[in-house]
C-alpha atoms as a PDB file:
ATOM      1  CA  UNK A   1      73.054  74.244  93.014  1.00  0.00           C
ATOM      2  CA  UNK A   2      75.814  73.214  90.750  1.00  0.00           C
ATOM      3  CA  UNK A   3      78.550  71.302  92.388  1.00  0.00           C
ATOM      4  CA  UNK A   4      81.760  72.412  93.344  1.00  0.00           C
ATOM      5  CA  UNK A   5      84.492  71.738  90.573  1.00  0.00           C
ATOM      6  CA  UNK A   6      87.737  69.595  91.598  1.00  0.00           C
ATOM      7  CA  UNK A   7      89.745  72.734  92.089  1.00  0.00           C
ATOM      8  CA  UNK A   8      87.473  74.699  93.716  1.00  0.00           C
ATOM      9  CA  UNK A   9      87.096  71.517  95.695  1.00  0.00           C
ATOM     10  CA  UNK A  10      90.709  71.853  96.552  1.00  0.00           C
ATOM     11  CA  UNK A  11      90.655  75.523  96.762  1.00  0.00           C
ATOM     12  CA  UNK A  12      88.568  75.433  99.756  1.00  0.00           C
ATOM     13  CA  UNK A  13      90.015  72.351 101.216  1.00  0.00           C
ATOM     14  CA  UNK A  14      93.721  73.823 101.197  1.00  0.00           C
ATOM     15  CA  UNK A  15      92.402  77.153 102.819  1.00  0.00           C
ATOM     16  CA  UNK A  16      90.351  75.962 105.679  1.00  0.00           C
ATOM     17  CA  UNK A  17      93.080  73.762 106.693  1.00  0.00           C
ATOM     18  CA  UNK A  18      95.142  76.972 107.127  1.00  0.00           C
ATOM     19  CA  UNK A  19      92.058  79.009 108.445  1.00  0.00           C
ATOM     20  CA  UNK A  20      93.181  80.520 111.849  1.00  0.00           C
ATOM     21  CA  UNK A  21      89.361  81.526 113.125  1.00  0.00           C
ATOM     22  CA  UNK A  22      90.305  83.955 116.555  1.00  0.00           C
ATOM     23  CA  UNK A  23      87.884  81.777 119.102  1.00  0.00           C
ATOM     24  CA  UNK A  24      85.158  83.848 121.109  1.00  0.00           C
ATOM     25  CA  UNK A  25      84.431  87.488 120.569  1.00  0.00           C
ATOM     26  CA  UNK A  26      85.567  89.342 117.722  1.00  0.00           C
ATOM     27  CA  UNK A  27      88.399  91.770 117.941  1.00  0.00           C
ATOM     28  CA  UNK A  28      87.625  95.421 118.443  1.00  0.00           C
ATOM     29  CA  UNK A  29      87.853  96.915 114.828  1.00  0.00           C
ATOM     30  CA  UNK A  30      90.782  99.156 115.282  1.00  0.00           C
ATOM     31  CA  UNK A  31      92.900  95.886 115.631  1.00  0.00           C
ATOM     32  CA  UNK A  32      91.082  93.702 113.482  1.00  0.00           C
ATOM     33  CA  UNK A  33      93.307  91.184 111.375  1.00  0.00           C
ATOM     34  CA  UNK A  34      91.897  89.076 108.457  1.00  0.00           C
ATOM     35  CA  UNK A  35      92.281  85.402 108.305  1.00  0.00           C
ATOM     36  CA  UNK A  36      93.384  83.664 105.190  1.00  0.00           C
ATOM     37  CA  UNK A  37      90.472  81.022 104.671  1.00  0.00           C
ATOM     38  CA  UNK A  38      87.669  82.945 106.448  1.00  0.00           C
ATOM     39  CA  UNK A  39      84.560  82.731 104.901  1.00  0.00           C
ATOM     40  CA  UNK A  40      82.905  85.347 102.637  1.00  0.00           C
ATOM     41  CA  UNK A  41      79.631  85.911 101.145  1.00  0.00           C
ATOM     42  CA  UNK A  42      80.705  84.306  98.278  1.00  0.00           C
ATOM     43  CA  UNK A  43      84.111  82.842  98.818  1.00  0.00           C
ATOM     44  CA  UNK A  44      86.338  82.264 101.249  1.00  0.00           C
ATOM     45  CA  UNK A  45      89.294  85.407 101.770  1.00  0.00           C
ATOM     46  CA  UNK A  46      92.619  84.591 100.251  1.00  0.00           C
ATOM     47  CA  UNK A  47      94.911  87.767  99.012  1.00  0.00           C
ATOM     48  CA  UNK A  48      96.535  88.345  95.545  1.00  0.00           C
ATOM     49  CA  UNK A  49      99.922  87.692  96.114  1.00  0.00           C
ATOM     50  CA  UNK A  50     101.460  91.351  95.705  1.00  0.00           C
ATOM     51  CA  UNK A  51     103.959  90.062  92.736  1.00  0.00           C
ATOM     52  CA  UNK A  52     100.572  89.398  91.102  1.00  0.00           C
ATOM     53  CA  UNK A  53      99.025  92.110  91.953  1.00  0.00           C
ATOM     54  CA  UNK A  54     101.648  94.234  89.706  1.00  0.00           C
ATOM     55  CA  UNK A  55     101.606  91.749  86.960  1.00  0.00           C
ATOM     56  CA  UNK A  56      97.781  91.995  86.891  1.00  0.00           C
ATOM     57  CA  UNK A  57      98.030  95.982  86.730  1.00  0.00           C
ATOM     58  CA  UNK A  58     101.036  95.880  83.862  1.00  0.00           C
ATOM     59  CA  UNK A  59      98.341  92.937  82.011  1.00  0.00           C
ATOM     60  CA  UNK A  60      95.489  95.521  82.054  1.00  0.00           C
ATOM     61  CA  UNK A  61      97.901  98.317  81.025  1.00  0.00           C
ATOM     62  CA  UNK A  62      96.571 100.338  84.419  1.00  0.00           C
ATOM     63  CA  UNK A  63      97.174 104.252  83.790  1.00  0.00           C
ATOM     64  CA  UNK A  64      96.056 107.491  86.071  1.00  0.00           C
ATOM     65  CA  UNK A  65      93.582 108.206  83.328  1.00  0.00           C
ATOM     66  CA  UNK A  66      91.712 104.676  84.104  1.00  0.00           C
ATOM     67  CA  UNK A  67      89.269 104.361  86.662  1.00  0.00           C
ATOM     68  CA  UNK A  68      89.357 100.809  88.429  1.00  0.00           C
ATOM     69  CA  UNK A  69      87.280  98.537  90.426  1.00  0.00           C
ATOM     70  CA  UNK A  70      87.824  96.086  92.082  1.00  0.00           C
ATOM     71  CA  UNK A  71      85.568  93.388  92.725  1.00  0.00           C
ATOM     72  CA  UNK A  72      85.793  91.356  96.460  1.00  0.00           C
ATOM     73  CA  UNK A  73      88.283  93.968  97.264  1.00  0.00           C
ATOM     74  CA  UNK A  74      89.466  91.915 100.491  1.00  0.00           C
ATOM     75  CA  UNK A  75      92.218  93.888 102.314  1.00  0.00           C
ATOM     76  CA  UNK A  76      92.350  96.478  99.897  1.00  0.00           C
ATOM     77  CA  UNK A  77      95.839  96.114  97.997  1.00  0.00           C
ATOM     78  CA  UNK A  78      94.698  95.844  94.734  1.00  0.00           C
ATOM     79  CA  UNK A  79      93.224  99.004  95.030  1.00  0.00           C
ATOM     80  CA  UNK A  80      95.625 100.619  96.962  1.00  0.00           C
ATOM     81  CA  UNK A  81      98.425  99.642  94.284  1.00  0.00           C
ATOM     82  CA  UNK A  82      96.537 101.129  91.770  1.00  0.00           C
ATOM     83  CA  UNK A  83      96.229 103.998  93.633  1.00  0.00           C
ATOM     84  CA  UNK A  84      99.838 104.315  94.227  1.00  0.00           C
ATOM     85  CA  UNK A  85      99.754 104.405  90.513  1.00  0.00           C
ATOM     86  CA  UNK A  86      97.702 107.445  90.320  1.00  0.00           C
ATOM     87  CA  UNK A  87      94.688 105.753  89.149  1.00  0.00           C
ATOM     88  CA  UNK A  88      91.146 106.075  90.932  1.00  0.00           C
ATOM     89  CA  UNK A  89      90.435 103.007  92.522  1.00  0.00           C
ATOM     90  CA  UNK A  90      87.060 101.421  94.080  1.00  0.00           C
ATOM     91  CA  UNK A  91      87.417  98.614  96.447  1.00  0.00           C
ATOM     92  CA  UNK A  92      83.871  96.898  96.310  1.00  0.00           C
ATOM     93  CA  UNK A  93      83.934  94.349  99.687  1.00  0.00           C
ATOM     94  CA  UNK A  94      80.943  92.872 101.836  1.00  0.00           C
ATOM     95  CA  UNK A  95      82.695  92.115 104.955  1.00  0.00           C
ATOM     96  CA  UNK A  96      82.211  95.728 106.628  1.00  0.00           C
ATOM     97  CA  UNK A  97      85.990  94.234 109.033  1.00  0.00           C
ATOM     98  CA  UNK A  98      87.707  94.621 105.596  1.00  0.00           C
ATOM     99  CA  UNK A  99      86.374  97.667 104.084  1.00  0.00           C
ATOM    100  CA  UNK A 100      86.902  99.616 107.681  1.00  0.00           C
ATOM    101  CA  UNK A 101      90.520  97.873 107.019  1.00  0.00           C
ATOM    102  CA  UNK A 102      91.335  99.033 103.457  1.00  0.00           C
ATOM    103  CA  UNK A 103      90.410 102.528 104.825  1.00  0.00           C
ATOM    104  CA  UNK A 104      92.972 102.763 107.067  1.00  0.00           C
ATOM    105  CA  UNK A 105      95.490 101.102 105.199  1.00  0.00           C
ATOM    106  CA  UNK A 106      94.816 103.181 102.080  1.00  0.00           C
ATOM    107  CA  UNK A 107      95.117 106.201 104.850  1.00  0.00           C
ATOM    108  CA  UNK A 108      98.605 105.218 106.355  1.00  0.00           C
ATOM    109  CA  UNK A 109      99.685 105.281 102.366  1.00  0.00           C
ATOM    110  CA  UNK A 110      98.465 108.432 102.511  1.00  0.00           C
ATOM    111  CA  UNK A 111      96.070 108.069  99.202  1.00  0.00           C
ATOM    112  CA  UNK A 112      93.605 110.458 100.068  1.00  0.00           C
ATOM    113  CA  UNK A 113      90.376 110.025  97.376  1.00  0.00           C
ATOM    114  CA  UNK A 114      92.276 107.693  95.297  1.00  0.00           C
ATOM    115  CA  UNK A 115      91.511 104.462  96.661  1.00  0.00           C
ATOM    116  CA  UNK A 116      87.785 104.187  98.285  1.00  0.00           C
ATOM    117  CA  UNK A 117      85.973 101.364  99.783  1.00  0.00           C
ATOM    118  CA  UNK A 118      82.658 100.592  99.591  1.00  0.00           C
ATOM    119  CA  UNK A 119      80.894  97.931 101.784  1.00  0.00           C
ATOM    120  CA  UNK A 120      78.278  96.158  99.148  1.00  0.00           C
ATOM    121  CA  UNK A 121      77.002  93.011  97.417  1.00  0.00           C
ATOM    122  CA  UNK A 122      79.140  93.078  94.148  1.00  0.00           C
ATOM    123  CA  UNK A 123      75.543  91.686  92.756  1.00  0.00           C
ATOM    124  CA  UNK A 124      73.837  94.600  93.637  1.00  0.00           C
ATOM    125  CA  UNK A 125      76.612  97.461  92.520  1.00  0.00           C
ATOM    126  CA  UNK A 126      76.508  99.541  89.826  1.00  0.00           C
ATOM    127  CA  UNK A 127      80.372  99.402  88.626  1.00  0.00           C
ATOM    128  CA  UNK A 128      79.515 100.281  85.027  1.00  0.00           C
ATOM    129  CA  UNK A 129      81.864 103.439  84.837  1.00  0.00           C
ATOM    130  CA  UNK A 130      84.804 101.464  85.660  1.00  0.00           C
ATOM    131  CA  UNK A 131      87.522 101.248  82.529  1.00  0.00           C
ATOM    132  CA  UNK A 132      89.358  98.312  84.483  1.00  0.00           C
ATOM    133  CA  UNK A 133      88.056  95.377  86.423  1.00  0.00           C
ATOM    134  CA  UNK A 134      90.149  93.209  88.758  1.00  0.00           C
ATOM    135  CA  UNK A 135      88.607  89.683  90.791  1.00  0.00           C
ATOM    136  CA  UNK A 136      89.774  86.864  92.513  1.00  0.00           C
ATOM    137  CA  UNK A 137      86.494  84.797  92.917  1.00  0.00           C
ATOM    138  CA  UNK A 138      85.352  81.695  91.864  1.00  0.00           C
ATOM    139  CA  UNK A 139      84.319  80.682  88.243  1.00  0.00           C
ATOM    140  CA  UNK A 140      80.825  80.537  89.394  1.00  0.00           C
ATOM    141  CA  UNK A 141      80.892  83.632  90.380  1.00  0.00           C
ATOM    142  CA  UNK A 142      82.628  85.024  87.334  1.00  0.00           C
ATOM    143  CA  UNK A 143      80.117  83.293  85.590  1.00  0.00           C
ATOM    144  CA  UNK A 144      77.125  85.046  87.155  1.00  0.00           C
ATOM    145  CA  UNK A 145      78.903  88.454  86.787  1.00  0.00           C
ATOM    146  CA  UNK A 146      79.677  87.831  82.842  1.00  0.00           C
ATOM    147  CA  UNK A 147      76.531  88.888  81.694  1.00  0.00           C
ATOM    148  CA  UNK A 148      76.632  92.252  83.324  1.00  0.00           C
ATOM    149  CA  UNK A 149      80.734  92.671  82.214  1.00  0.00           C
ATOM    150  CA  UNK A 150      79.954  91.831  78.593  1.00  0.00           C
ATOM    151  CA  UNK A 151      77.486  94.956  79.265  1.00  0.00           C
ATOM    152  CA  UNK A 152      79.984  97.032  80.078  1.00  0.00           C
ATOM    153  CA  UNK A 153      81.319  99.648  77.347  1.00  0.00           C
ATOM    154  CA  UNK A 154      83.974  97.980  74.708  1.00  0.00           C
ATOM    155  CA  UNK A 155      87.718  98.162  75.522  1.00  0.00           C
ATOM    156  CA  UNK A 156      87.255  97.876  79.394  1.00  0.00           C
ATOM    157  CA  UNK A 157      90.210  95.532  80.684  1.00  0.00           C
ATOM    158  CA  UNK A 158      88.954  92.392  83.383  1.00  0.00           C
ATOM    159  CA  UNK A 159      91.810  90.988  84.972  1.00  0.00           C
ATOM    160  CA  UNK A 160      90.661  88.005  87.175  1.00  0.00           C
ATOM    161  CA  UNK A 161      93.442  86.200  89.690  1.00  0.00           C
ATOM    162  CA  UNK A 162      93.615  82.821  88.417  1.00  0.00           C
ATOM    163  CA  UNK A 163      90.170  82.035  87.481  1.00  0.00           C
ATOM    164  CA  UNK A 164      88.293  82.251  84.008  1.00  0.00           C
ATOM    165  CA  UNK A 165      85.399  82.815  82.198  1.00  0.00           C
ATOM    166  CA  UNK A 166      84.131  79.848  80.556  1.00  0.00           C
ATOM    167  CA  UNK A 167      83.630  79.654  77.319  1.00  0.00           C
ATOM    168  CA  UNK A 168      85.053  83.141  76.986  1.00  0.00           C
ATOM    169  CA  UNK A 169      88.476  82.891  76.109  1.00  0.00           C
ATOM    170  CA  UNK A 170      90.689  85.185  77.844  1.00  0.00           C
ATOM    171  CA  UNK A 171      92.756  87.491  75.567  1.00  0.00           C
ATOM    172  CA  UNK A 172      96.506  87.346  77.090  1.00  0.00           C
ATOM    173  CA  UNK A 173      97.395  86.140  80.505  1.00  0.00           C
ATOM    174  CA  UNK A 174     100.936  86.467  82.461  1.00  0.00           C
ATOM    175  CA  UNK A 175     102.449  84.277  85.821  1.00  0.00           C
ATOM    176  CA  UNK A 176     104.009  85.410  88.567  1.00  0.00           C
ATOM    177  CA  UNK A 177     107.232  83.242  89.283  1.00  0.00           C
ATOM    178  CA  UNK A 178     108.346  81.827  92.861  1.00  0.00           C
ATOM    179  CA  UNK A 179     111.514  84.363  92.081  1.00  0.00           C
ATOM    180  CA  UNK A 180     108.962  87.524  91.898  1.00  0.00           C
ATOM    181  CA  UNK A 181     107.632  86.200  95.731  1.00  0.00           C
ATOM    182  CA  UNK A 182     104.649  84.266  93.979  1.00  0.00           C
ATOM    183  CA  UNK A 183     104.406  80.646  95.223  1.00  0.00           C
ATOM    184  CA  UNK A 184     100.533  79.776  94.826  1.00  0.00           C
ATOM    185  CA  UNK A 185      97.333  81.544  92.338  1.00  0.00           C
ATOM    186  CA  UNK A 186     100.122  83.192  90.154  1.00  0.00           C
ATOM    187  CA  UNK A 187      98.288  83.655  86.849  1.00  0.00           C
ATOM    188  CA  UNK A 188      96.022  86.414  85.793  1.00  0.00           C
ATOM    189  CA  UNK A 189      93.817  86.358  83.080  1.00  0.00           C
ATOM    190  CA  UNK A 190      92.892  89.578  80.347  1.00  0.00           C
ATOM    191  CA  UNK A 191      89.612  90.267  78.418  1.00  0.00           C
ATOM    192  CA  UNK A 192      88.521  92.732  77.000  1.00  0.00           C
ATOM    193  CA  UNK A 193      85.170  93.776  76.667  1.00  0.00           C
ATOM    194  CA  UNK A 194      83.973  93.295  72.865  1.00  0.00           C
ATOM    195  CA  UNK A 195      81.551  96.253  71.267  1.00  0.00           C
ATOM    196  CA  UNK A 196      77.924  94.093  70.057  1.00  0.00           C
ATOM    197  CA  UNK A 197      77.948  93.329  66.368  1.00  0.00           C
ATOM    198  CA  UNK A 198      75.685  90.784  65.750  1.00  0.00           C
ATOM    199  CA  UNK A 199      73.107  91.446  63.153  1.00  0.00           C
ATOM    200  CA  UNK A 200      72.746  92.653  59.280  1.00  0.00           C
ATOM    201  CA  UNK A 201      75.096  95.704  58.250  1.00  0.00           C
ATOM    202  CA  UNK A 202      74.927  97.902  55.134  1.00  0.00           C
ATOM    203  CA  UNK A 203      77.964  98.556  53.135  1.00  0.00           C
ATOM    204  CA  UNK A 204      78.830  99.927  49.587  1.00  0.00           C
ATOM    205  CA  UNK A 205      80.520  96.784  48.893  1.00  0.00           C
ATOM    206  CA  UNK A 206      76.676  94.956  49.814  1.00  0.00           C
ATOM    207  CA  UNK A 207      75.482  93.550  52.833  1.00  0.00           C
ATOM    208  CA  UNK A 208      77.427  92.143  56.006  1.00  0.00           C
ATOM    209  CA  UNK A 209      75.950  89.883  58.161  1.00  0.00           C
ATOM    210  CA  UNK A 210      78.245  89.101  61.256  1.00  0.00           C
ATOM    211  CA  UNK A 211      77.391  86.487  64.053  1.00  0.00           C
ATOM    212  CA  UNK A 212      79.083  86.870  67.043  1.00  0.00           C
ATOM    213  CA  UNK A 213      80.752  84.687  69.983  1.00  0.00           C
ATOM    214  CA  UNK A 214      82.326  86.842  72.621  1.00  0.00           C
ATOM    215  CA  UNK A 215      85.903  88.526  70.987  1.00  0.00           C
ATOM    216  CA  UNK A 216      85.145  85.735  67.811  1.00  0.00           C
ATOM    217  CA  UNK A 217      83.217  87.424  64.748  1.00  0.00           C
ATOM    218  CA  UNK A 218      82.169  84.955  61.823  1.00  0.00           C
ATOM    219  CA  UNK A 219      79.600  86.011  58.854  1.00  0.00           C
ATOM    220  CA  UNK A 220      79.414  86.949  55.176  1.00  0.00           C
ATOM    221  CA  UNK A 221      79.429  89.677  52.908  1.00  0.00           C
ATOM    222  CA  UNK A 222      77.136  89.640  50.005  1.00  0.00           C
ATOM    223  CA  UNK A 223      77.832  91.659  46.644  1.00  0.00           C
ATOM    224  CA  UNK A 224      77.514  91.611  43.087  1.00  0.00           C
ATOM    225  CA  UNK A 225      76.174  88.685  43.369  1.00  0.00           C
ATOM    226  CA  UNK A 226      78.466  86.835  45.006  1.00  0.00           C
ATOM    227  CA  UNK A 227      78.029  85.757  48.845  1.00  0.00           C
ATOM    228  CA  UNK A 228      81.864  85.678  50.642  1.00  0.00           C
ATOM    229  CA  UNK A 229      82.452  83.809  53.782  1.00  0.00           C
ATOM    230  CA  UNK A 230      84.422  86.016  56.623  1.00  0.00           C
ATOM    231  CA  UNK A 231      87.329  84.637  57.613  1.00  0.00           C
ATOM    232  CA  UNK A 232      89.854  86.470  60.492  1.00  0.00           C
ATOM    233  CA  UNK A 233      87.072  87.572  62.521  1.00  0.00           C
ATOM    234  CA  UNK A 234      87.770  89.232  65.781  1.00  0.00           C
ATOM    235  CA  UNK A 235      86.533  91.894  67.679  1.00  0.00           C
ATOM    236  CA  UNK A 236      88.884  93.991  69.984  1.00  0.00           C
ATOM    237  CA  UNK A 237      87.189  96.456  72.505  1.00  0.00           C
ATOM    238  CA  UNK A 238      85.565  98.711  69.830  1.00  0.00           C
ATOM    239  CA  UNK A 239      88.231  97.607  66.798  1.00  0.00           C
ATOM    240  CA  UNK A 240      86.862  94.529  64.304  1.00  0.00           C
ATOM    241  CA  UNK A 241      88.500  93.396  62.025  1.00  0.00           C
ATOM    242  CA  UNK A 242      88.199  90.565  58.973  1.00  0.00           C
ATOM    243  CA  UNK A 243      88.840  89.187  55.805  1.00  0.00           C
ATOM    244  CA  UNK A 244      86.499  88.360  52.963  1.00  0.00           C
ATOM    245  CA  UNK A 245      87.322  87.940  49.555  1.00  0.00           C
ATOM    246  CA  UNK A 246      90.949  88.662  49.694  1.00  0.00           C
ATOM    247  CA  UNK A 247      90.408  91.904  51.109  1.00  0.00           C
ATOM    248  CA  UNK A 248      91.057  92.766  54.556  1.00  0.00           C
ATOM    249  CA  UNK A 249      88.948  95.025  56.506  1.00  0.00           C
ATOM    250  CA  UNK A 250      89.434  96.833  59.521  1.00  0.00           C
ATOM    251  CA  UNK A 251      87.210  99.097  61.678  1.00  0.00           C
ATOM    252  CA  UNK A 252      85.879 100.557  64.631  1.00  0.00           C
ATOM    253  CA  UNK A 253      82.602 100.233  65.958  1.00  0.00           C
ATOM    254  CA  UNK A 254      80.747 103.255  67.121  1.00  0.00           C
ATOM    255  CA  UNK A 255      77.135 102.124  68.436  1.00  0.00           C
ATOM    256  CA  UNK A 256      75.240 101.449  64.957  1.00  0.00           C
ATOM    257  CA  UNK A 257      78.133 102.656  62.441  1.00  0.00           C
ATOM    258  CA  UNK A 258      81.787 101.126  61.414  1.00  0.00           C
ATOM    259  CA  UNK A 259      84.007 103.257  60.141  1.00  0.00           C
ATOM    260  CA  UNK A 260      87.437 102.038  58.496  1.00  0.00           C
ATOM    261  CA  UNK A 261      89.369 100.683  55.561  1.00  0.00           C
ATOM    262  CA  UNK A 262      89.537  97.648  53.385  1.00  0.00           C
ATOM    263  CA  UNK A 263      92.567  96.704  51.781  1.00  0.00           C
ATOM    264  CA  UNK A 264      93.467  94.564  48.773  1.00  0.00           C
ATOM    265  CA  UNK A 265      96.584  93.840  47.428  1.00  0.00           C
ATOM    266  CA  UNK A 266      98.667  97.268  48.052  1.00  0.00           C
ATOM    267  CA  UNK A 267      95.743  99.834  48.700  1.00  0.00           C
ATOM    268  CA  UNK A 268      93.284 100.770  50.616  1.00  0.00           C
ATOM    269  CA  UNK A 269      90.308 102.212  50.721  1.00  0.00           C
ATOM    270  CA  UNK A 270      88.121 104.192  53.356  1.00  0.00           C
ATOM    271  CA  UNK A 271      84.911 101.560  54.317  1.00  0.00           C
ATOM    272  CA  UNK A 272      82.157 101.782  56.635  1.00  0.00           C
ATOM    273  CA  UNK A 273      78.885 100.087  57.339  1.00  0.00           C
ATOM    274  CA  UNK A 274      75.474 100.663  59.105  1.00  0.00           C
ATOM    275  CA  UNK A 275      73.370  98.490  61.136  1.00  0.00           C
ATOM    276  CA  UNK A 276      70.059  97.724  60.192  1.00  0.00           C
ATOM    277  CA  UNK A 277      67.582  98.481  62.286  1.00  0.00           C
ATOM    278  CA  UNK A 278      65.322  95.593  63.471  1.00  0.00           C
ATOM    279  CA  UNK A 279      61.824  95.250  62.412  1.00  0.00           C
END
């Protein structure tokens, strides 16, 4: 097992000195009241702040059209402020105490279908139709899960509570100040999802080969004769852009086609490419 980092050292240091474990039986469920510091599955319970929890909604530009998950749901406000929104909302949890909880919270706000709760291993949970992702776990934990994110369809926003990614650069991230009611984990972090463009594409200008680190695209493009090294390269949910030769090119990626422009100097021209196949 890898060892703890220094802050999540201090992470679970701070919280178990304010864990408040209710001695003997548990409480019956109807009056059941989550401890800051208990122990998880996976982590140990602390809630978003609920300044945060807006700032982390506004960061992944939350809308009724999205459809949101959220991962280690806890006591359910994440979900239920999206709800409140108008967005669907899935509260994934493993403590059965907090799902039963975010149910009857997300009933007294009177959210009907909006906000759910399902009791689950987040390991084990097919969230693949969500459009937004929201967390407050450990960077282990983030780590194990990035494999299956970068899986997920290009453009979907993850918004993670004051943890990252590791080597994958987060996009944009905002704070929550003491003013806004935020005094401890007050910065979110946004990715989003690239679209997979690795590999040798076909162009009328020649052939583009693109290597690929998360969001960062480098490469070349070969014609008439001449082999250009991309500079510029990013990839943005399904949108890539680049520059090579002077010219800047723009696109969007739609499974095994780019479709776009190229501009040099003052015009532009429609571009596109197409994957090759591999052998």
């Amino acid at each position: 097992m890898k060892p703890a980092s220094t802050l999540e050292r201090c992470l679970m240091a701070v919280l178990l000195c304010i864990s408040t474990a209710a001695p003997g039986q548990s409480p019956p469920k109807e009056s059941y009241e989550p401890q800051v510091g208990q122990h998880g599955k996976d982590v140990i319970w602390v809630p978003t702040p609920q300044a945060l929890v807006d700032k982390m909604l506004a960061l992944g530009k939350v809308t009724p059209q999205d459809i949101l998950v959220d991962l280690g749901s806890g006591d359910g406000r994440t979900v239920i402020s999206a709800a409140k929104r108008g967005t669907t909302a899935l509260g994934i949890e493993y403590n059965p105490d907090m799902v039963e909880l975010s149910r009857r919270n997300a009933q007294k706000a009177g959210l009907g279908a909006k906000a759910e709760f399902k009791q689950a291993d987040l390991f084990e949970t097919d969230f693949s139709n969500a459009t937004v992702i929201t967390m407050f776990l450990l960077p282990d934990i983030n780590i194990r899960l990035r494999p299956k994110i970068l899986d997920m369809k290009p453009g979907t926003r993850i918004v993670s509570n004051s943890f990252t990614m590791g080597e994958w650069k987060w996009d944009q991230s905002v704070t929550a100040s003491a003013e806004e009611g935020c005094t401890s984990y007050c910065t979110a972090y946004l990715w989003i999802v690239p679209a997979k463009v690795a590999g040798t594409w076909k162009t009328a200008q020649g052939t583009l080969q693109l290597e690929q680190e998360f969001q960062n695209v480098s490469g070349t493009l070969s014609a008439n004769g001449r082999t250009l090294k991309l500079t510029g390269g990013k990839v943005n949910g399904a949108q890539i852009t680049f520059s090579a030769g002077g010219a800047s090119y723009s696109g969007r990626v739609a499974g095994e086609r780019i479709d776009g422009s190229v501009k040099t100097g003052g015009s532009a021209n429609a571009w596109s490419a197409t994957r090759e196949s591999k052998s």
